[in-house]
N, C-alpha and C. Protein backbone atom coordinates (compact mmCIF):
# COMPACT_ATOMS: atom_id res chain seq x y z
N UNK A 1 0.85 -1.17 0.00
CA UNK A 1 0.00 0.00 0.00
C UNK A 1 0.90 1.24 0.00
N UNK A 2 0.68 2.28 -0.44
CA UNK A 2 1.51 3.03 -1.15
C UNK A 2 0.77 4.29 0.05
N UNK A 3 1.68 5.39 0.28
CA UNK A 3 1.32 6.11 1.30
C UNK A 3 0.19 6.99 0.63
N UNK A 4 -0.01 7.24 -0.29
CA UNK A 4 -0.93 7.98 -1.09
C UNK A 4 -2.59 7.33 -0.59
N UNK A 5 -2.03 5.86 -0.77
CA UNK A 5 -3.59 5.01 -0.55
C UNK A 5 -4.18 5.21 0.59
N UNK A 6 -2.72 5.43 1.85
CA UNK A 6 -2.76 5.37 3.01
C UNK A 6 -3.44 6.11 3.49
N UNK A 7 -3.34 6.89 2.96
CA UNK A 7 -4.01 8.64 3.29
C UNK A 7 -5.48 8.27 3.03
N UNK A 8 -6.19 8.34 1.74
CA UNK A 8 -7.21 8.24 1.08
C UNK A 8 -7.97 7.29 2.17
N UNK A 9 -7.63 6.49 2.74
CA UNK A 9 -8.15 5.36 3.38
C UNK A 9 -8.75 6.40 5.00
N UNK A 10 -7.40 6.73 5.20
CA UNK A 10 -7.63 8.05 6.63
C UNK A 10 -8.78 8.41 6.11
N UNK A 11 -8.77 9.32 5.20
CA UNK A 11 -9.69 10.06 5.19
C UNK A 11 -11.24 9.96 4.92
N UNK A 12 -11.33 8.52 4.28
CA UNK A 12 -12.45 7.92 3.96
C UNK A 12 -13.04 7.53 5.69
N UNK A 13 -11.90 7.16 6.80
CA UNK A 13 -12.34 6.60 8.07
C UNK A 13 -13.30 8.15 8.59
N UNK A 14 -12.08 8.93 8.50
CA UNK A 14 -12.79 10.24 8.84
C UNK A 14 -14.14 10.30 8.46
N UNK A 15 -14.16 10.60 7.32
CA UNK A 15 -15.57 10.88 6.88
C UNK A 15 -16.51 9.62 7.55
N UNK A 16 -16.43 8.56 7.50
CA UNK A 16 -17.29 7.71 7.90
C UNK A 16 -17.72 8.16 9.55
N UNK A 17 -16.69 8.20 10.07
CA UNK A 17 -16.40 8.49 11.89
C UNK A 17 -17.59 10.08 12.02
N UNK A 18 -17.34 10.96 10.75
CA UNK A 18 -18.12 11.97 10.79
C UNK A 18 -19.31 11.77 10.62
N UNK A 19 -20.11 10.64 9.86
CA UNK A 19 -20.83 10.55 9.18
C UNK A 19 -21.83 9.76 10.30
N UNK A 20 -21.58 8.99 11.30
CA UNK A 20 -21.80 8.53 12.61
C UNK A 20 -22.04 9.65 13.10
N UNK A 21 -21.09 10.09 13.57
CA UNK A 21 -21.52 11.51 14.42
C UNK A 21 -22.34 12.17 14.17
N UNK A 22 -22.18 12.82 13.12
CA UNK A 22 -23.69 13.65 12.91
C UNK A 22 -24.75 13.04 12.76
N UNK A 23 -25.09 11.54 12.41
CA UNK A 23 -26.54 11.01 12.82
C UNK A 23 -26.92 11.07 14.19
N UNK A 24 -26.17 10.84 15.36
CA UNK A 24 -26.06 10.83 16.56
C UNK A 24 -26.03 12.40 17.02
N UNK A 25 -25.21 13.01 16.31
CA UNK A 25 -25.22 14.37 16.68
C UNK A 25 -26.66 15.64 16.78
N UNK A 26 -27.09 15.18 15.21
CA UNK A 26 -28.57 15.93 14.72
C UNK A 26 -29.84 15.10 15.45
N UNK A 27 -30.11 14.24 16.43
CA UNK A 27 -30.63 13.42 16.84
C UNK A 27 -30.67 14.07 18.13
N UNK A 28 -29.99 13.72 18.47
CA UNK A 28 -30.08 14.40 20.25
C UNK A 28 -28.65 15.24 20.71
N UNK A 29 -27.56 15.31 20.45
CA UNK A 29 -26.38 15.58 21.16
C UNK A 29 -26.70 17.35 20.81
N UNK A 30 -27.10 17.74 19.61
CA UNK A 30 -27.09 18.78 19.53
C UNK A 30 -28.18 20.08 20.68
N UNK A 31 -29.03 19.20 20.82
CA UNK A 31 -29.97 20.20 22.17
C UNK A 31 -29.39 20.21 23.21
N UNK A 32 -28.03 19.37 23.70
CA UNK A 32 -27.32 19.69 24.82
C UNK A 32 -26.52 21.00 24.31
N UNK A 33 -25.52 21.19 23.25
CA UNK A 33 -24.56 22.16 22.91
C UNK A 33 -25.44 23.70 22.57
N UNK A 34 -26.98 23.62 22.20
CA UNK A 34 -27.65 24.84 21.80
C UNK A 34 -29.22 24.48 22.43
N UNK A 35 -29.78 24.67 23.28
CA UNK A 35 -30.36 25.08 23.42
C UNK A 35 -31.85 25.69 22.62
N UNK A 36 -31.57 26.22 21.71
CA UNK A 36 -32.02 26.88 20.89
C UNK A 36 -32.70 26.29 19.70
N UNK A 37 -31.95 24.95 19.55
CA UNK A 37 -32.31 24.02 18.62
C UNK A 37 -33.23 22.88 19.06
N UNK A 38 -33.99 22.82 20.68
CA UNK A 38 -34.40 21.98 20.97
C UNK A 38 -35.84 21.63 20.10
N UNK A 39 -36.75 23.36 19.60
CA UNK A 39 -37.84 23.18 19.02
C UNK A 39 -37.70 23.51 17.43
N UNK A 40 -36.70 23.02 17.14
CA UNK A 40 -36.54 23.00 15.27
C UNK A 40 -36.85 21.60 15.17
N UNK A 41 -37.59 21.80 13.70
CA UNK A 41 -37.45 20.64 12.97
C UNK A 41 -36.46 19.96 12.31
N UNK A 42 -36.74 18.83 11.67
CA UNK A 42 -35.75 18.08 11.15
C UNK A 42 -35.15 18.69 9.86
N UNK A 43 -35.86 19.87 9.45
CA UNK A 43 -35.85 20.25 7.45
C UNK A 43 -34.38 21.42 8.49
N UNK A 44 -34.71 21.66 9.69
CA UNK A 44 -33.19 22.83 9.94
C UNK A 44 -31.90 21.53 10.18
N UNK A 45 -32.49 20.35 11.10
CA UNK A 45 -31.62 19.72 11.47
C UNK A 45 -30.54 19.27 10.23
N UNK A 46 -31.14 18.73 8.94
CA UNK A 46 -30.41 18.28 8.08
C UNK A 46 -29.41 19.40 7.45
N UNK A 47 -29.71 20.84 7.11
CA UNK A 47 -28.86 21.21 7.24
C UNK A 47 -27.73 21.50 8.04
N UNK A 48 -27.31 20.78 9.33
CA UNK A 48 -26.29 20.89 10.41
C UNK A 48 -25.91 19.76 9.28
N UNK A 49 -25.82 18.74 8.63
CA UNK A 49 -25.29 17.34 8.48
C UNK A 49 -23.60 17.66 7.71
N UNK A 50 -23.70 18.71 6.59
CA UNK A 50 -22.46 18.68 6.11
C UNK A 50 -21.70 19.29 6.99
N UNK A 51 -21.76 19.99 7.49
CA UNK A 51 -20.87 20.63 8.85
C UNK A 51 -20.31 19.98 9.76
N UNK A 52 -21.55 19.00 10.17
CA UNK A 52 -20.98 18.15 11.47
C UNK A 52 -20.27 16.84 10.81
N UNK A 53 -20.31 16.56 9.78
CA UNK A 53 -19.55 15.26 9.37
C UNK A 53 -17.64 15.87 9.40
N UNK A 54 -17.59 16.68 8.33
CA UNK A 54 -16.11 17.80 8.34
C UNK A 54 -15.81 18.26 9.99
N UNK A 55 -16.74 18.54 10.73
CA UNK A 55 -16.25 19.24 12.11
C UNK A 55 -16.64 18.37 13.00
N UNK A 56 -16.40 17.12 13.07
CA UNK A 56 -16.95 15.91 13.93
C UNK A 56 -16.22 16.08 15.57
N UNK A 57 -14.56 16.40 15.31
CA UNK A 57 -14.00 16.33 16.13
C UNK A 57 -14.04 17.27 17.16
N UNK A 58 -14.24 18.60 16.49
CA UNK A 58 -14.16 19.67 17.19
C UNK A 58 -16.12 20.05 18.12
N UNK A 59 -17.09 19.36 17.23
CA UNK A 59 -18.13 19.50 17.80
C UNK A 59 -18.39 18.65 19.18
N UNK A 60 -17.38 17.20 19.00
CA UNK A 60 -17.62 16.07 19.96
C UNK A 60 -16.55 16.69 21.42
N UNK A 61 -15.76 18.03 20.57
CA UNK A 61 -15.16 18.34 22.25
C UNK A 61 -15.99 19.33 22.52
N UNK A 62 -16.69 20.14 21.89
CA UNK A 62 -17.60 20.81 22.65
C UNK A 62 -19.18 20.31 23.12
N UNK A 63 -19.49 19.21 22.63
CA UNK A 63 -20.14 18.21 23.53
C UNK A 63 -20.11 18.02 24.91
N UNK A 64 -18.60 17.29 24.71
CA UNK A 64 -18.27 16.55 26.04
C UNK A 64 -17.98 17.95 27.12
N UNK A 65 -17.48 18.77 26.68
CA UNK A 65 -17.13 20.18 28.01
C UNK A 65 -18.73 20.61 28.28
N UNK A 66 -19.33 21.06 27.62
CA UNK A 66 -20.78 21.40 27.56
C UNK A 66 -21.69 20.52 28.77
N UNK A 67 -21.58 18.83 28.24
CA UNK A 67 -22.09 18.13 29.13
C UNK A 67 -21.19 17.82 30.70
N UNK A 68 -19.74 18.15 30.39
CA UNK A 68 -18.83 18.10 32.01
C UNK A 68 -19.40 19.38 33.15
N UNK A 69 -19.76 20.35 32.09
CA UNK A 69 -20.20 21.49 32.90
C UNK A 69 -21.62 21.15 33.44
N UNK A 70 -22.61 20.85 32.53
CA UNK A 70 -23.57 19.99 33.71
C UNK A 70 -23.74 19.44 34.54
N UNK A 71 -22.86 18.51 34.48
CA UNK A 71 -22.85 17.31 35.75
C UNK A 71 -21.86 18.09 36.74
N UNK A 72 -21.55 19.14 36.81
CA UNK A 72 -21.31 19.99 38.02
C UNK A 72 -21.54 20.95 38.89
C-alpha cells in the first residue's frame, strides 16, 4: 500500500467516523450544545449534516465540556 492510498483510506475513516456523528449528533447531542435548537425541525436539522460530518471532532469536544459542565 503506497502512502498515497494510506491517506485516502484516513480520510475515507474520517468521513465515515463523521458521518456517525452527525446522525447521533442531529438526533439528540445537539440540544445539549444549543439550546435553541431543541424546538426545530428536522428540514433545519439536516442542514447541520455537512458541517458536522467535516467538524466531527471539534463538535464532539464541545459536547463533552458542555455536558462536564452539567454534571457539576
Amino acid at each position: 500500500m503506497t502512502i498515497i492510498s494510506a491517506i485516502v483510506w484516513l480520510f475515507y475513516a474520517y468521513l465515515l467516523m463523521g458521518l456517525l456523528f452527525a446522525t447521533w449528533f442531529i438526533a439528540k447531542g445537539v440540544n445539549t450544545v444549543d439550546e435553541g435548537m431543541r424546538h426545530t425541525g428536522w428540514n433545519v436539522r439536516i442542514l447541520l449534516i455537512p458541517g458536522s460530518v467535516l467538524l466531527w471532532v471539534v463538535l464532539m469536544k464541545k459536547y463533552l465540556r458542555v455536558k462536564a459542565a452539567l454534571n457539576n
